[in-house]
Protein backbone atom coordinates (compact mmCIF):
# COMPACT_ATOMS: atom_id res chain seq x y z
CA UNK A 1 87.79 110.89 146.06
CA UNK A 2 86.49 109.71 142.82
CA UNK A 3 89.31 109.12 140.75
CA UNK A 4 89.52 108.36 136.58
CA UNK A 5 92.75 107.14 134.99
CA UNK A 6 93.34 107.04 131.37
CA UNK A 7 94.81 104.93 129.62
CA UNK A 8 95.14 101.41 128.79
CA UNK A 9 99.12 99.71 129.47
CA UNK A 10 100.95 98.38 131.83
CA UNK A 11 101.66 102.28 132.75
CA UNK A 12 98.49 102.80 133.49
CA UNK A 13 97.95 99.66 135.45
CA UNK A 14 100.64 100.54 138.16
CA UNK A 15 99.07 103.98 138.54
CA UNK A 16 95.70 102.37 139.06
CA UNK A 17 97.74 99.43 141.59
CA UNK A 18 99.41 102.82 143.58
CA UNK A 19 96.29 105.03 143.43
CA UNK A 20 94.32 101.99 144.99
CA UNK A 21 96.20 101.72 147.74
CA UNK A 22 95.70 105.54 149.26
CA UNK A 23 92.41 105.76 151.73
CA UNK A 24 91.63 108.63 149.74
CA UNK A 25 90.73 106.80 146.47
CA UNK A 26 87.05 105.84 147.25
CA UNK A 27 85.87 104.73 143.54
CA UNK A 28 88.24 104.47 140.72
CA UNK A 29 87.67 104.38 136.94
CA UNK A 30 90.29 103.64 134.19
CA UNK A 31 89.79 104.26 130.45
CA UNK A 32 89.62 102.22 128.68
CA UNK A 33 91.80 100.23 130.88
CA UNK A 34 92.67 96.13 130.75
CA UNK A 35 91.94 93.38 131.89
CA UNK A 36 94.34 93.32 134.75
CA UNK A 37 92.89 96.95 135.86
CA UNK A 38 89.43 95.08 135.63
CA UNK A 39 90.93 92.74 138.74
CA UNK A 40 92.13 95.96 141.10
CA UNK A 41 90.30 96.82 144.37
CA UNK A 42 90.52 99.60 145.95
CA UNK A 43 92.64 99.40 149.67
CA UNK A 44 89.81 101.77 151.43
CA UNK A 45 86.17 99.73 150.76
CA UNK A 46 87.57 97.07 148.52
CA UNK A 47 85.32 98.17 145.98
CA UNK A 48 86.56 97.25 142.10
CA UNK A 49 88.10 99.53 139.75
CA UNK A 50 85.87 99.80 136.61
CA UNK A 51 86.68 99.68 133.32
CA UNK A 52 85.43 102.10 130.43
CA UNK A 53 84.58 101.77 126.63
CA UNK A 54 85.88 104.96 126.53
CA UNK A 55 89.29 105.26 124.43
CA UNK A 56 92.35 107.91 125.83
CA UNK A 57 91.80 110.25 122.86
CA UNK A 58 88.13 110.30 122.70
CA UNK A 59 88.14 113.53 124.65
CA UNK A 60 84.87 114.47 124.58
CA UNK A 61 83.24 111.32 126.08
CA UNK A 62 86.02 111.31 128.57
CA UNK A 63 84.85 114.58 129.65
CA UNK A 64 81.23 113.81 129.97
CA UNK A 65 81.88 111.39 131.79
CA UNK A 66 83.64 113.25 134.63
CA UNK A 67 81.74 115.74 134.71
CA UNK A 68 78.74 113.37 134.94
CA UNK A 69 80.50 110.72 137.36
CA UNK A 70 82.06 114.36 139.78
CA UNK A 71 85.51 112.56 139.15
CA UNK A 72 87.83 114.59 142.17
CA UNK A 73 90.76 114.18 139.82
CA UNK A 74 91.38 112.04 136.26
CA UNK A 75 95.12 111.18 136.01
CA UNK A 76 96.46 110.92 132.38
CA UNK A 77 98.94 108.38 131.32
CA UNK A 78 99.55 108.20 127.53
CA UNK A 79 101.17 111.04 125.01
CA UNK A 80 98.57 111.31 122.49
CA UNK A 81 95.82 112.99 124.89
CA UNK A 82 97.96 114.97 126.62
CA UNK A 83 99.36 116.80 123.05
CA UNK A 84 95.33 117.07 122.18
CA UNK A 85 95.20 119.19 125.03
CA UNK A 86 92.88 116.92 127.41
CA UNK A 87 94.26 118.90 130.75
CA UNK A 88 93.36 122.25 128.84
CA UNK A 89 89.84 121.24 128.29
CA UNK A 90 89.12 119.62 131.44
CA UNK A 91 90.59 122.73 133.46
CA UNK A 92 88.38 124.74 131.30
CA UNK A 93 85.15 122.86 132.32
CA UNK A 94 86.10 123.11 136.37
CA UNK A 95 87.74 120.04 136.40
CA UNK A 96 90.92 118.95 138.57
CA UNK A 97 93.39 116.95 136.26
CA UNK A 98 97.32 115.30 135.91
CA UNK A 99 99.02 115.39 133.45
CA UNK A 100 100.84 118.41 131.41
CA UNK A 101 98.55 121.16 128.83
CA UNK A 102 99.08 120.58 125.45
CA UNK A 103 102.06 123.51 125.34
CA UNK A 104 103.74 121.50 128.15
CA UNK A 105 103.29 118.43 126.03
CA UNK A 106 105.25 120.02 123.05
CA UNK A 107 108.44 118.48 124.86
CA UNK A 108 107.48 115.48 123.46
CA UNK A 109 105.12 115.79 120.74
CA UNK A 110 107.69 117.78 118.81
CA UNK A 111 111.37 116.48 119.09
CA UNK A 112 111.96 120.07 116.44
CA UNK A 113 110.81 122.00 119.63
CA UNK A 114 112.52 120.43 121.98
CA UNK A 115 115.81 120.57 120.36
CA UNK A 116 115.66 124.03 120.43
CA UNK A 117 114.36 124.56 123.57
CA UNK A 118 117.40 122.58 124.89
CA UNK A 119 119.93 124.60 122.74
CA UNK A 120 117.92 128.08 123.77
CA UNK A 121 118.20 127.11 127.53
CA UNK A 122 121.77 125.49 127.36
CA UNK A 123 120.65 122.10 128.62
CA UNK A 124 123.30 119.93 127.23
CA UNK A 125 122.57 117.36 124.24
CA UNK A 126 123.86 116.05 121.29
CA UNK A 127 124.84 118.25 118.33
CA UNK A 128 121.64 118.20 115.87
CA UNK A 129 120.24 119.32 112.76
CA UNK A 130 116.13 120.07 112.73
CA UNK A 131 115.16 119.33 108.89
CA UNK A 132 111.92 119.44 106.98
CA UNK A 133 113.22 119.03 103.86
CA UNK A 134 114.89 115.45 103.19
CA UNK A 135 117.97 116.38 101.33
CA UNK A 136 118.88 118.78 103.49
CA UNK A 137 118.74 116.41 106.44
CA UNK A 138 120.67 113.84 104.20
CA UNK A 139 122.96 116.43 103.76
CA UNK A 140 123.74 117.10 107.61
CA UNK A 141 124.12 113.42 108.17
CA UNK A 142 126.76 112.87 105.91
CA UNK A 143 128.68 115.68 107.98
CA UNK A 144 128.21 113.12 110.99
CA UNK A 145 129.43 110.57 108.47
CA UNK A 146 126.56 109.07 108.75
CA UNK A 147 126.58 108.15 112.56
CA UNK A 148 123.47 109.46 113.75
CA UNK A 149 120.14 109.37 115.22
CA UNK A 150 116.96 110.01 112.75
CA UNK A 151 114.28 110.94 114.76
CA UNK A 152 110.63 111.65 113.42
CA UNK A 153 109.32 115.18 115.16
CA UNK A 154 105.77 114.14 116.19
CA UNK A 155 104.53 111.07 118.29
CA UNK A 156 105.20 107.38 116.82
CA UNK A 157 105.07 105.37 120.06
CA UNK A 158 108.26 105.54 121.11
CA UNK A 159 109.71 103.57 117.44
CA UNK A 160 110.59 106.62 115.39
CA UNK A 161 114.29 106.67 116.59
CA UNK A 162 116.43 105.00 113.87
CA UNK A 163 119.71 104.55 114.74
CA UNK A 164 122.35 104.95 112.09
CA UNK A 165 126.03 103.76 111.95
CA UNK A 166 126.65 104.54 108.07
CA UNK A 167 125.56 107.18 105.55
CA UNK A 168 123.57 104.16 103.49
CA UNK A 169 121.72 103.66 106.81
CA UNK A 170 121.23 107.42 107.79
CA UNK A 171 119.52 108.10 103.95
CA UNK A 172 117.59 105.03 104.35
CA UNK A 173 116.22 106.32 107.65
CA UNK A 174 115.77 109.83 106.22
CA UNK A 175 113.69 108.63 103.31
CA UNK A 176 111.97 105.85 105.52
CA UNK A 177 110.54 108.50 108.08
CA UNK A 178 110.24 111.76 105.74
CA UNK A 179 109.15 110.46 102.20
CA UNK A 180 108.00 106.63 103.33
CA UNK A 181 106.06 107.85 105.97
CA UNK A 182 106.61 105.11 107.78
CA UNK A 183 105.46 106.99 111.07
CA UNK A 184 103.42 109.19 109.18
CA UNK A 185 102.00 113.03 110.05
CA UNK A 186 104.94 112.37 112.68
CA UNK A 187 107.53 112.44 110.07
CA UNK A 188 107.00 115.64 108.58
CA UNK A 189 109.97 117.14 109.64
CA UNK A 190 112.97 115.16 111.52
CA UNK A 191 115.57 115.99 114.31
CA UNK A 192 119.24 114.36 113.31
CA UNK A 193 121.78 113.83 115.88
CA UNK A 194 125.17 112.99 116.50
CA UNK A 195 125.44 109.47 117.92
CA UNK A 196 126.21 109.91 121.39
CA UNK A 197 128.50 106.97 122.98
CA UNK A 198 127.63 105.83 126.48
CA UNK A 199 125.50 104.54 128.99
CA UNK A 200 121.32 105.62 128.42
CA UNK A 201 119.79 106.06 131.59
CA UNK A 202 115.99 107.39 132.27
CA UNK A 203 115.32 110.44 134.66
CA UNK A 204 112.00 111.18 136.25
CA UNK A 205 111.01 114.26 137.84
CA UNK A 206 107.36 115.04 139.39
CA UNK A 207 107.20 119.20 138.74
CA UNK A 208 104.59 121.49 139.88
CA UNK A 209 105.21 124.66 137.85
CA UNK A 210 108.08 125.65 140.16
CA UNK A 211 109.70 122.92 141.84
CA UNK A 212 111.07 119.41 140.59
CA UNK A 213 111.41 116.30 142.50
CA UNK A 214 113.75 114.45 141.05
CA UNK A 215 113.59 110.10 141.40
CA UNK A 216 115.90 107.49 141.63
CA UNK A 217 117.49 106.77 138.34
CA UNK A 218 116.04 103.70 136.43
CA UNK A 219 117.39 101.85 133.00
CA UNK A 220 115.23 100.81 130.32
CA UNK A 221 115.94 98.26 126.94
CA UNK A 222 114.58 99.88 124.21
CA UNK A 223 115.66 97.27 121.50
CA UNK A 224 113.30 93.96 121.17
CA UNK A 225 116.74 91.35 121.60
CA UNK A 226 119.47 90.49 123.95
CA UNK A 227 122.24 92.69 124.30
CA UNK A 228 120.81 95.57 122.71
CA UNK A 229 120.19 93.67 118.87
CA UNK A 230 116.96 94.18 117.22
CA UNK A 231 114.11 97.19 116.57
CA UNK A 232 113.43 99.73 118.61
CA UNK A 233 110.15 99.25 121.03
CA UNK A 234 108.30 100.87 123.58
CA UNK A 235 110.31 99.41 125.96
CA UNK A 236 111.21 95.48 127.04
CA UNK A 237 111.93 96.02 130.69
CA UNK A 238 113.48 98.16 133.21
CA UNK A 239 114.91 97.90 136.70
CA UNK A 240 116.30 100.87 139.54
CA UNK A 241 117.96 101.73 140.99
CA UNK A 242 121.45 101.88 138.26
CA UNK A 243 124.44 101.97 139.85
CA UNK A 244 125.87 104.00 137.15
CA UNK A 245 125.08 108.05 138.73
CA UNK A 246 126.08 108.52 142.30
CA UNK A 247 123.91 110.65 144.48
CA UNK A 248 126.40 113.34 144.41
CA UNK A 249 126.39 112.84 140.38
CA UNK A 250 122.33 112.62 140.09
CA UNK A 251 122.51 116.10 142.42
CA UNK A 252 124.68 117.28 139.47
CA UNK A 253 122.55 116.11 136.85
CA UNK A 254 119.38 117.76 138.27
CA UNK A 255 121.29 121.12 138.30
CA UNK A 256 122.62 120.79 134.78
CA UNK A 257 119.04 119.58 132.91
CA UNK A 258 116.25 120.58 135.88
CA UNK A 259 117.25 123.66 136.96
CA UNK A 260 117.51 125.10 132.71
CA UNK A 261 114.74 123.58 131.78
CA UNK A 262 112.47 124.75 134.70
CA UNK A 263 114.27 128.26 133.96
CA UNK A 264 113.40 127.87 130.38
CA UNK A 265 109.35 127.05 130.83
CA UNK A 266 109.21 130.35 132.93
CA UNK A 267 110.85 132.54 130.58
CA UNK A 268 108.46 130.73 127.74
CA UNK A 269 105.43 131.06 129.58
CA UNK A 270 105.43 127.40 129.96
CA UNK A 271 102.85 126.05 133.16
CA UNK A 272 105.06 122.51 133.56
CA UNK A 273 102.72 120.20 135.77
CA UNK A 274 103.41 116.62 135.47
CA UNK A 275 106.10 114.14 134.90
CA UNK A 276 109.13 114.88 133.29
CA UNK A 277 111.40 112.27 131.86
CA UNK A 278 114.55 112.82 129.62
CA UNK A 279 116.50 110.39 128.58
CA UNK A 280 120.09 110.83 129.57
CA UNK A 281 123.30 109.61 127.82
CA UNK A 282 126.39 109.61 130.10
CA UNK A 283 129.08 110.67 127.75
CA UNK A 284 132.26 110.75 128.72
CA UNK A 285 132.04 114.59 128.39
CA UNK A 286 129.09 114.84 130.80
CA UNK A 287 125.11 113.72 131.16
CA UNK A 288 123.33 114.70 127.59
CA UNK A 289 119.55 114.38 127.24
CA UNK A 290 118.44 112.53 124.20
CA UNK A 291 115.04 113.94 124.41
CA UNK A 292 111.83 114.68 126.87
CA UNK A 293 109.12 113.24 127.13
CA UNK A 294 105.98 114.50 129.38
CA UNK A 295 104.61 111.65 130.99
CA UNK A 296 105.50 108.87 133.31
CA UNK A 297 107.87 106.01 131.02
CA UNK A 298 106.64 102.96 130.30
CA UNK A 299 107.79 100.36 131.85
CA UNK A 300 109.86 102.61 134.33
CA UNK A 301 106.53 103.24 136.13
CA UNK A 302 106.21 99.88 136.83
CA UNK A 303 109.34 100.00 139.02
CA UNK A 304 109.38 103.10 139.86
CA UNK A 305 105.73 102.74 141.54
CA UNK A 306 106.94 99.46 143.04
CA UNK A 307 109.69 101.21 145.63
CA UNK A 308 107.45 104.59 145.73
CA UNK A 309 106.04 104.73 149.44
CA UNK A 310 104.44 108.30 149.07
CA UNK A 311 100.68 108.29 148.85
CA UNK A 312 100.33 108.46 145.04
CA UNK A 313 97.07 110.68 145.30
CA UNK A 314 98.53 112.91 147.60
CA UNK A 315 101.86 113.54 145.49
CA UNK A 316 99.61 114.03 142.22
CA UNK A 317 97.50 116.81 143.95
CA UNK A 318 100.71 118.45 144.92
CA UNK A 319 101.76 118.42 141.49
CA UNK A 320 98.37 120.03 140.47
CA UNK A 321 98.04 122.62 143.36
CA UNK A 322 101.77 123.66 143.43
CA UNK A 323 102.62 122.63 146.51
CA UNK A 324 105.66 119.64 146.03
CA UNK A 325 108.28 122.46 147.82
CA UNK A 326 106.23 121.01 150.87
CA UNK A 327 106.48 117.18 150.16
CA UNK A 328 109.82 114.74 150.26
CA UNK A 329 109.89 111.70 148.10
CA UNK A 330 110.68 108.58 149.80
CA UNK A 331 111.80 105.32 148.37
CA UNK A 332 111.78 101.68 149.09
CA UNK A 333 115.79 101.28 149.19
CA UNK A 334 115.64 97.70 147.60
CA UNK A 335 115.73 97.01 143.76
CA UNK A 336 112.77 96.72 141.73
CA UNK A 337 112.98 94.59 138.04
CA UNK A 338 110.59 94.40 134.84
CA UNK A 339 110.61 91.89 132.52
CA UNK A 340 108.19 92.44 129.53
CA UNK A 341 106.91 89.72 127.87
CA UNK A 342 105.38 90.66 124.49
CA UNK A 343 103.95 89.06 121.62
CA UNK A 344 105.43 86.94 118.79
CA UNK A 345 106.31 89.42 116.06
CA UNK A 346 106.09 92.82 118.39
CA UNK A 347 107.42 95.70 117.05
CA UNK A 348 106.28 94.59 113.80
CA UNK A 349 102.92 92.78 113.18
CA UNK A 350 101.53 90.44 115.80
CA UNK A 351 98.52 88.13 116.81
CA UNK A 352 95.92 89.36 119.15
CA UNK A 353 93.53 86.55 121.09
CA UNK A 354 96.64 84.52 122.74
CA UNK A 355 95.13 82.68 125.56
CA UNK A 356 97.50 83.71 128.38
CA UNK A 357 97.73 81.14 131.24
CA UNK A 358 100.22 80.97 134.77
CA UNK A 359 99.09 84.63 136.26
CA UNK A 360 98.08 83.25 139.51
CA UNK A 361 100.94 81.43 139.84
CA UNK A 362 103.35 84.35 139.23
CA UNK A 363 101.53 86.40 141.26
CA UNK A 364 101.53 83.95 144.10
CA UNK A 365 105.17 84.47 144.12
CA UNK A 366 106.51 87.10 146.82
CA UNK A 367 107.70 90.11 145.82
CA UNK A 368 105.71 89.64 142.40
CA UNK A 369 103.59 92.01 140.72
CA UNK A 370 102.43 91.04 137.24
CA UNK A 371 101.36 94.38 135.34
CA UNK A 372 98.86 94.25 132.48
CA UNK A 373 99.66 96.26 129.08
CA UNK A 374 98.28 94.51 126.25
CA UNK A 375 95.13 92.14 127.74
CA UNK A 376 91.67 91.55 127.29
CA UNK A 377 88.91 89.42 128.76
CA UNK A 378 87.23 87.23 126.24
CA UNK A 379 84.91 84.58 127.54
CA UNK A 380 86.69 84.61 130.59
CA UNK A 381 89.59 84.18 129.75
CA UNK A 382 92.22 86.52 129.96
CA UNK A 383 93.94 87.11 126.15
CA UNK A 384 96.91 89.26 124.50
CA UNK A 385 95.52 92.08 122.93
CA UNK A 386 98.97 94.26 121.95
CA UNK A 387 102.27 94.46 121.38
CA UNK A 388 103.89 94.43 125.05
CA UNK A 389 100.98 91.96 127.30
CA UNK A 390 102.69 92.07 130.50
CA UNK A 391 105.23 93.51 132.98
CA UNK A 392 106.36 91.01 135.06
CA UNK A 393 107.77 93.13 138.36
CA UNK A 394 109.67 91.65 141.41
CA UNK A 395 111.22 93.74 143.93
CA UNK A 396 114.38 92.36 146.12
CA UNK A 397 117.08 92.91 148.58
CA UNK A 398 119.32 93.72 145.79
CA UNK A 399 119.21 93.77 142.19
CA UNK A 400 120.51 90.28 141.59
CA UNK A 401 117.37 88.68 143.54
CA UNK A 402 115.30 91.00 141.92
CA UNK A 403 116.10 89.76 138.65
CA UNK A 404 115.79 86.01 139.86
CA UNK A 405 112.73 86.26 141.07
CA UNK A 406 111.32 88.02 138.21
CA UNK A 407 112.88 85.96 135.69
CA UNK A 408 111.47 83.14 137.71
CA UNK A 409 107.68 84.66 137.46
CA UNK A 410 108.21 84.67 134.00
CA UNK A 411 108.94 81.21 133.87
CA UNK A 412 105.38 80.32 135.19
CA UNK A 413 103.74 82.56 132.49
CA UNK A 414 102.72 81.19 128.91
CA UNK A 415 100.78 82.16 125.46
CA UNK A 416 101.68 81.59 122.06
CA UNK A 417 104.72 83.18 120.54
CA UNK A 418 105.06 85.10 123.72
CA UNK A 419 109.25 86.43 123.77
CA UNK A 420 110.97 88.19 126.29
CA UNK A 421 114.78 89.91 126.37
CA UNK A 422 116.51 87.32 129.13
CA UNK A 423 119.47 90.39 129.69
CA UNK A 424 117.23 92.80 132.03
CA UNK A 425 119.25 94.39 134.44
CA UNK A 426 122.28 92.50 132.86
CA UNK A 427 124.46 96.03 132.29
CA UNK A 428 124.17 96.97 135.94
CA UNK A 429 124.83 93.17 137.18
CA UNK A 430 127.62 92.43 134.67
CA UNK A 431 128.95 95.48 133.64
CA UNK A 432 131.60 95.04 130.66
């Protein structure tokens, strides 16, 4: 098969590492990729993945291009093209595609629409207010006295969730996201909820249309500093399996939030092919979801695609064609960390052009996959070019060598003003 990711992070660089590996995958493309993607080989002919100057939202080139390369099937990592309605157009030209349409990807490109989807279809969340008008929204946070979530409606890279313990802090956030525009088309209108106490937990589930296979749960650390301190980001590392949902409780989980919202897309019309991924609070009243999104998390791929021994392509086509009722998931049972090592400043402004040295010698390492998100190749030598560079993955017995060993990978890894959260894993490990 001729295969075309899209996409640039460290998301898209495990999908490229798992794709690789199937025989099936005869000549692989990723746009616009990195430079770690620019170093993959294909398992079947050892041929080299090939990077585009093609960016994830320029639709139209992407679709020349596989209709002029016969791509067999492009697999779509990032938001933004899936809520421009990429898998719409391709499927319109003839052309076989993962990912969600762009009415699928409303789960996530509109928090407004997902709210009420969730209240609708009785999938339980937090109490919430959906607001386009900003005094009205401060209004409804000073019946939460304040203690909320402010959370922009459209797509701000995973940073427009501002977290609120205080009315001064809740009207801040309000006027930050809604007349700021800090985040802004995104901010038009905003979704307030209760703050939900807890442990946060992410959910995956590969769905077809009609059935959902649900993973192994994973963790992620959302805020840029130890012990939860700091902005919100993208994401600074992740590890699975938690130890926090039994399989008994995960069964129960999938029955509360996959079984209504699979209900819900076929009473809305609602073709759900793709990843699903809520974020899940585990109150002590019961699992909430915080909100969906419709595409694989980021850095949670990295570890879930780590213990994954399914045949990537094969699973994705069975997403496409409808046919997962006829495929089981099966998982690696040992523990699988990420550390993400980003650059000096990230969320807020950083440098770019950071020569990065010591990837040969964590990768070297057993156990040790070093995933690419924010890299470039300039005069040979490999730079940082974003926010989050790298995803340093080990996988291990347990999670406690897990998190050694990719701790210790860090270690060998340096560029300029290059930080890292040193508690991944720690809530699991060293619960309080």
């Amino acid at each position: 098969m001729n295969i075309l990711v899209i996409g640039s992070g460290g998301r898209e660089h495990a999908l490229v590492w798992k794709l690789a590996q199937s025989p099936h995958a005869l000549r692989m493309w990723c746009a616009p990729g990195n430079a770690g993607i620019a170093g993959e080989r294909l398992a079947a002919n050892g041929s080299a993945v090939e990077c585009l100057p093609l960016g994830a939202e320029n639709l139209p080139g992407l679709l020349a291009f596989a209709q002029s390369q016969a791509i067999d099937l492009t697999v779509v990592g990032p938001d933004n093209p899936l809520a421009l309605g990429i898998v719409d157009q391709f499927q319109a030209a003839g052309l076989r595609i993962w990912g969600v349409n762009q009415n699928a990807a409303q789960f996530e490109s509109s928090k407004v629409f997902s709210q009420k989807f969730m209240e609708k279809y009785g999938i339980p969340t937090a109490a919430a207010g959906t607001f386009a008008d900003p005094a009205a929204a401060k209004r409804f946070a000073a019946s939460l006295d304040g203690r909320c979530v402010v959370k922009a409606d459209g797509l701000a890279l995973g940073k427009g969730v501002l977290m609120c313990t205080n009315l001064a802090e809740a009207e801040r956030a309000v006027d930050e996201i809604m007349v700021g525009k800090a985040f802004g088309a995104a901010g038009a209108q905003t979704v307030i909820q209760e703050y939900l106490e807890g442990m946060e937990v992410s959910l995956h589930a590969l769905c077809d249309g009609h059935t959902a296979k649900l993973f192994p749960t994973s963790q992620d650390h959302k805020r840029a500093l130890d012990g939860d301190h700091g902005l919100n980001t993208g994401g600074m590392g992740t590890y699975s399996p938690t130890p926090f949902l039994s399989d008994a409780e995960l069964a129960s989980v999938s029955q509360k939030i996959l079984e209504p919202f699979m209900h819900g897309c076929r009473a809305e019309g609602i073709d759900y092919r793709g990843i699903l991924y809520p974020g899940v609070m585990l109150t002590k009243t019961g699992p909430k979801v915080l909100e969906f999104n419709a595409r694989f998390g980021d850095p949670e791929t990295q570890v879930y695609l780590t213990r994954l021994e399914n045949d990537l392509v094969e699973l994705l086509d069975a997403s496409v064609s409808g046919t997962l009722d006829k495929v089981k998931l099966t998982w690696n049972p040992r523990a699988a960390v990420c550390v993400v090592m980003a650059s000096g400043g990230y969320p807020g402004n950083y440098p770019k052009g950071q020569a990065i040295s010591g990837l040969a010698a964590a990768n070297s390492l057993p156990e040790i996959k070093v995933f690419h998100a924010g890299t470039a190749l300039k005069n040979g030598q490999i730079v940082t070019n974003g926010g989050r560079v790298l995803g340093v993955t080990a996988v291990g017995a347990d999670l406690k060598t897990a998190q050694i060993a990719a701790y210790t990978a860090v270690g060998k890894i340096h560029f300029e003003g290059a930080h890292f959260r040193r508690d991944i894993a720690a809530k699991a490990l060293n619960p309080a």
